[in-house]
PDB file of N, CA and C in Angstrom:
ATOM      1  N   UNK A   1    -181.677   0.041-106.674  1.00  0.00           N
ATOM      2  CA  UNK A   1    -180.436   0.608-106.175  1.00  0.00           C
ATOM      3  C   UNK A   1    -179.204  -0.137-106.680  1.00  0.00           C
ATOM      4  N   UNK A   2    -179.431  -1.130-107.320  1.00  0.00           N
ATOM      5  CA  UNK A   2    -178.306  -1.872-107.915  1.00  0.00           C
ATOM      6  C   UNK A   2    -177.892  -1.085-109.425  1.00  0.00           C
ATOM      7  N   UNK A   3    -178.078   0.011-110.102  1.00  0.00           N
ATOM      8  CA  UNK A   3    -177.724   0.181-110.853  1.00  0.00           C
ATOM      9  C   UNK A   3    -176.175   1.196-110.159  1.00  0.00           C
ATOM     10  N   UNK A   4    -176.295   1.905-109.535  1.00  0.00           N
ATOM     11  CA  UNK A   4    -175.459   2.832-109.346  1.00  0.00           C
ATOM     12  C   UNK A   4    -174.115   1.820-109.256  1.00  0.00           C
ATOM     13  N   UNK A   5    -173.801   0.448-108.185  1.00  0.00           N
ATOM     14  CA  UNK A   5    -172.649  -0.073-108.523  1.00  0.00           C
ATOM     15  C   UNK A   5    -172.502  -0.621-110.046  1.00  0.00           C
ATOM     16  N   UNK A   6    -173.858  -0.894-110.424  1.00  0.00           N
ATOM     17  CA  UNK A   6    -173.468  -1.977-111.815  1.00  0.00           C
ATOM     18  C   UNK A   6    -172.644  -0.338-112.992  1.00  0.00           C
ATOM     19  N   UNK A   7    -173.252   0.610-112.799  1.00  0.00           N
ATOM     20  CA  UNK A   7    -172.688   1.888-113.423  1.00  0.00           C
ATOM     21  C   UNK A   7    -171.200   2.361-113.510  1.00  0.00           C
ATOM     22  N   UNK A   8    -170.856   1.997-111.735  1.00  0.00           N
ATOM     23  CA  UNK A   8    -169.011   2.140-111.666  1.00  0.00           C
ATOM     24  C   UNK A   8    -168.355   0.440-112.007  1.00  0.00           C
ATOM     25  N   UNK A   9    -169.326  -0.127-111.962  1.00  0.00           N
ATOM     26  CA  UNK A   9    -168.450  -1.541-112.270  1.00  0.00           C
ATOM     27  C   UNK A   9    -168.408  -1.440-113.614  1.00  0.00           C
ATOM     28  N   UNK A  10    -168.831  -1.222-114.719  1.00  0.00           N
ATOM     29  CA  UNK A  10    -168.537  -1.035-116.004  1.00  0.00           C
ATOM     30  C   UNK A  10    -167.688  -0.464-116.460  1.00  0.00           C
ATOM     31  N   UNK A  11    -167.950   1.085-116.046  1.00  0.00           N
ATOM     32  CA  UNK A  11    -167.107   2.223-115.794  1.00  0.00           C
ATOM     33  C   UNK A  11    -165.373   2.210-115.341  1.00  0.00           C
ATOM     34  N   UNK A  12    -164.955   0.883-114.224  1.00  0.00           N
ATOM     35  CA  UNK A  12    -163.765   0.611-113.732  1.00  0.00           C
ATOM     36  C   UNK A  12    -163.305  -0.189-114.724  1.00  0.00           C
ATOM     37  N   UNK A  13    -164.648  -0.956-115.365  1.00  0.00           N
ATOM     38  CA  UNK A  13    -163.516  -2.183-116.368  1.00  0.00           C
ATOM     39  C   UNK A  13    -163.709  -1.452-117.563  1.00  0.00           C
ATOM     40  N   UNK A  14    -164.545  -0.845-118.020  1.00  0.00           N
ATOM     41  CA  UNK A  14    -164.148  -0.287-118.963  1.00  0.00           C
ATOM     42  C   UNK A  14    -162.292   0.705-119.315  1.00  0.00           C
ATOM     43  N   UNK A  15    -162.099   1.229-118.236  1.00  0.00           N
ATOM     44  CA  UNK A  15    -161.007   1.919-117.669  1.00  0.00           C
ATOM     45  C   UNK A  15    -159.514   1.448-117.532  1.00  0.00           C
ATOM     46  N   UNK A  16    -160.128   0.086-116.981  1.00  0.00           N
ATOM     47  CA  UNK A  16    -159.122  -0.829-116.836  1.00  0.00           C
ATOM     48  C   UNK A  16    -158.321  -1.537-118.231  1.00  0.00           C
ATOM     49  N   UNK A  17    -159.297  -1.793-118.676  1.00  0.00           N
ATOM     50  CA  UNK A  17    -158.750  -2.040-120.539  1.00  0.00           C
ATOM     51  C   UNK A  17    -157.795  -1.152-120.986  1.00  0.00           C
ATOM     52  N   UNK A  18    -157.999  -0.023-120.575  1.00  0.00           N
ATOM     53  CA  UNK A  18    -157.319   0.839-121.203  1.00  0.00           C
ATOM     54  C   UNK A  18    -155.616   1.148-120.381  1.00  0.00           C
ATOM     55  N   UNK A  19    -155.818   0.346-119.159  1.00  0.00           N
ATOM     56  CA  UNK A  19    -154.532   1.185-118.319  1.00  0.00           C
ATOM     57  C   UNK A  19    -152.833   0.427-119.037  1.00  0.00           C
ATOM     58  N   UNK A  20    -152.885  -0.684-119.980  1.00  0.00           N
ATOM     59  CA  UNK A  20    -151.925  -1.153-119.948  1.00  0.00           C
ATOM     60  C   UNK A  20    -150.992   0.586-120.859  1.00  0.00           C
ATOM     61  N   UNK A  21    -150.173   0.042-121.215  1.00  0.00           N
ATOM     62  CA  UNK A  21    -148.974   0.916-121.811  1.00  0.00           C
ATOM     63  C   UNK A  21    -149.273   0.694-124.045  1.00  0.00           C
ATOM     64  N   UNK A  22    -150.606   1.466-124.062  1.00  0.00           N
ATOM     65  CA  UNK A  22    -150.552   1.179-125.586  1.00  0.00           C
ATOM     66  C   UNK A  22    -150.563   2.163-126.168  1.00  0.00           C
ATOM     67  N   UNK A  23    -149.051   2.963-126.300  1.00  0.00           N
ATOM     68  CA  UNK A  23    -148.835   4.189-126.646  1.00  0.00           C
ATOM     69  C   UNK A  23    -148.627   3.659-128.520  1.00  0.00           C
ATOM     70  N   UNK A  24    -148.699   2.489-128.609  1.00  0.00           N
ATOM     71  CA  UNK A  24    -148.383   2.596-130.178  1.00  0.00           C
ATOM     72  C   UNK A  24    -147.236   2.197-130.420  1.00  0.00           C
ATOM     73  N   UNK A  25    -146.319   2.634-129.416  1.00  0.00           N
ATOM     74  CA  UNK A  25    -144.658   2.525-130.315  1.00  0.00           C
ATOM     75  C   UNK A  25    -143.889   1.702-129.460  1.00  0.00           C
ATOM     76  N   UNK A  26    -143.958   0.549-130.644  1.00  0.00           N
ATOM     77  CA  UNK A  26    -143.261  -0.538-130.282  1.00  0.00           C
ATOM     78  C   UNK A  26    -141.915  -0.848-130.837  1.00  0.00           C
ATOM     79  N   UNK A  27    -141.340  -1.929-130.016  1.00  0.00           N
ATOM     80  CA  UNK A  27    -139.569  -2.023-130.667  1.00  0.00           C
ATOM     81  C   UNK A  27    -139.278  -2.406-131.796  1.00  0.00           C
ATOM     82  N   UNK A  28    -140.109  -2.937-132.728  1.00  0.00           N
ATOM     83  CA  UNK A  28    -140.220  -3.723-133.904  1.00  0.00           C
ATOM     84  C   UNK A  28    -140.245  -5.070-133.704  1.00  0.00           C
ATOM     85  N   UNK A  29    -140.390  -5.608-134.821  1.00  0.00           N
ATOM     86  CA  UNK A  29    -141.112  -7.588-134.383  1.00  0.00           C
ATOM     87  C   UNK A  29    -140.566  -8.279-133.920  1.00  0.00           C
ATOM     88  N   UNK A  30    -141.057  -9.027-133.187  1.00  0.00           N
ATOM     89  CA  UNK A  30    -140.743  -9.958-132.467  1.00  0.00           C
ATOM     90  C   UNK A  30    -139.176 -10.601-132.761  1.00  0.00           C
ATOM     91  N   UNK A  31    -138.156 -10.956-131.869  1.00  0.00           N
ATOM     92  CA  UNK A  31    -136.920 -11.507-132.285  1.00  0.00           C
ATOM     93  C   UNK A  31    -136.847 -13.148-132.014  1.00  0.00           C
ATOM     94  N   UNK A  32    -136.636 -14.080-132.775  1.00  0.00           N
ATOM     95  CA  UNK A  32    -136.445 -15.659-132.559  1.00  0.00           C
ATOM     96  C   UNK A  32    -135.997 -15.477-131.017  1.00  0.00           C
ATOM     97  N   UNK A  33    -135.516 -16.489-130.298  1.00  0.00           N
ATOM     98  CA  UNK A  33    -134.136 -17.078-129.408  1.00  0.00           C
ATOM     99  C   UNK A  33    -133.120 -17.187-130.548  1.00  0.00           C
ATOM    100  N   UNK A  34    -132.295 -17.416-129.618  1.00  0.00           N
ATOM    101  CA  UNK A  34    -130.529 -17.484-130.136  1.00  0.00           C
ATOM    102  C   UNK A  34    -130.773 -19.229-130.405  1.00  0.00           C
ATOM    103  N   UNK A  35    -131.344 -19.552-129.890  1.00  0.00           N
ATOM    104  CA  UNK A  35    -130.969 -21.176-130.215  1.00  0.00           C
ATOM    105  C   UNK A  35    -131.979 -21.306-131.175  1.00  0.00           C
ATOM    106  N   UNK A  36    -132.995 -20.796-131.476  1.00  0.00           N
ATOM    107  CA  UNK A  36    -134.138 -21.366-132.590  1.00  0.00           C
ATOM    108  C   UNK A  36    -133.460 -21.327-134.206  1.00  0.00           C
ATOM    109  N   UNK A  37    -133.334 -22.533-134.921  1.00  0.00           N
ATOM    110  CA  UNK A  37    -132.874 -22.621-136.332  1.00  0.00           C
ATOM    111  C   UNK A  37    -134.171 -22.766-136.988  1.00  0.00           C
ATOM    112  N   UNK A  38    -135.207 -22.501-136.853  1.00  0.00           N
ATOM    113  CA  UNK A  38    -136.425 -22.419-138.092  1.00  0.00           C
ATOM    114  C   UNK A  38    -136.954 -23.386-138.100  1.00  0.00           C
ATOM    115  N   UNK A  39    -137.661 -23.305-139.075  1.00  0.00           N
ATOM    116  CA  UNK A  39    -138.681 -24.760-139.387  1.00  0.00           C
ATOM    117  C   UNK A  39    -138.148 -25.331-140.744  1.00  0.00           C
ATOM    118  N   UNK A  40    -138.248 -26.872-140.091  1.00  0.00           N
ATOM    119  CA  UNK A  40    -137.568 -27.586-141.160  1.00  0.00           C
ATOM    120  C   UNK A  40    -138.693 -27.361-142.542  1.00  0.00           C
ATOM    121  N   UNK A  41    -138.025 -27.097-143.535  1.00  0.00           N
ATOM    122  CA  UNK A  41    -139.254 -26.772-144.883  1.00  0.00           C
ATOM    123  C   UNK A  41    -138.814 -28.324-145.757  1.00  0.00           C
ATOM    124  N   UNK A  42    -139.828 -29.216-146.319  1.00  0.00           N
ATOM    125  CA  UNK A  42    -139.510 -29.453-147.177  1.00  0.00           C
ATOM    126  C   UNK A  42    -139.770 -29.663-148.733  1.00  0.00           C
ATOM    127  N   UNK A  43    -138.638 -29.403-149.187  1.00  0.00           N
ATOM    128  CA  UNK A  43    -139.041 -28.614-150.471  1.00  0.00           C
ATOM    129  C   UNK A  43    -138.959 -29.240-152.138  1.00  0.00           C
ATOM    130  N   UNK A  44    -139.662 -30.827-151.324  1.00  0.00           N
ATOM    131  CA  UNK A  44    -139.669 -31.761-152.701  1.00  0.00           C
ATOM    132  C   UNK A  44    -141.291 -31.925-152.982  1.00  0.00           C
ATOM    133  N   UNK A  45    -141.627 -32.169-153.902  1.00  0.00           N
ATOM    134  CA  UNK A  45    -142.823 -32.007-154.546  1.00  0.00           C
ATOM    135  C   UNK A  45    -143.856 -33.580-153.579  1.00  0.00           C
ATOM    136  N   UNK A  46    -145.046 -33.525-153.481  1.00  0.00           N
ATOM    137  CA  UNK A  46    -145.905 -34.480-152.896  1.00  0.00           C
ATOM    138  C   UNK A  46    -145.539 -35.364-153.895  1.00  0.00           C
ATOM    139  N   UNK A  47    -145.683 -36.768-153.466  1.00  0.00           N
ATOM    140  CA  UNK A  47    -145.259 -38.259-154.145  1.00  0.00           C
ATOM    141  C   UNK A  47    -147.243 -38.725-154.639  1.00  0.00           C
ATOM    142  N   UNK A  48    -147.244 -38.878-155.581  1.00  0.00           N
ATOM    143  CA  UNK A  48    -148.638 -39.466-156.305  1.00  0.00           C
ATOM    144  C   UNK A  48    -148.756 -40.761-155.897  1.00  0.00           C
ATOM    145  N   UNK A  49    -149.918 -41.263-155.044  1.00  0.00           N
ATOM    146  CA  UNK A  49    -150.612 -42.362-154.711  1.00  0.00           C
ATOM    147  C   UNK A  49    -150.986 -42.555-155.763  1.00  0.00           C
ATOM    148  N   UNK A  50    -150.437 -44.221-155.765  1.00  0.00           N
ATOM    149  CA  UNK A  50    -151.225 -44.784-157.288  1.00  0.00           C
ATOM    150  C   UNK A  50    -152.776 -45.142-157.192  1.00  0.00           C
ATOM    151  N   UNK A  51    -153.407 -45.008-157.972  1.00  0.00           N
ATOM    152  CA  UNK A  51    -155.146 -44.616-158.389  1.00  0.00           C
ATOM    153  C   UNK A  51    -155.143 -46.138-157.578  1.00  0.00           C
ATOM    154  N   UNK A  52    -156.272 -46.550-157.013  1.00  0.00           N
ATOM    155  CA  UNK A  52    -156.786 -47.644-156.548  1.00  0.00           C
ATOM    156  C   UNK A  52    -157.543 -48.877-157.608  1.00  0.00           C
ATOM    157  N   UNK A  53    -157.464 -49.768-157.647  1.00  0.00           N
ATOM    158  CA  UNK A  53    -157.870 -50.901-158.847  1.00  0.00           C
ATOM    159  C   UNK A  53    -159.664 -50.864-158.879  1.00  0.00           C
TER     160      UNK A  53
END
């Protein structure tokens, strides 16, 4: 007799996955904050470790 709940318990979460709002159409990507200036890049070449003796 345990199948009949294990049947709607699947059944509810299966269901449930689905209830958020995923119509597809979204506002376009994501926007920074107003205060975020980026990531510092830097854009000088790696320095060569001298070969070991």
């Amino acid at each position: 007799m345990i199948r009949v709940p294990m049947i709607a318990l699947l059944l509810f979460a299966s269901l449930a996955g689905c209830a958020d709002n995923s119509s597809g159409h979204r506002k376009g990507p994501p926007q920074d904050p107003a205060d975020y200036h980026g990531v510092p890049t830097d854009t000088r070449p790696p320095s060569m470790v001298p070969a070991a003796p």
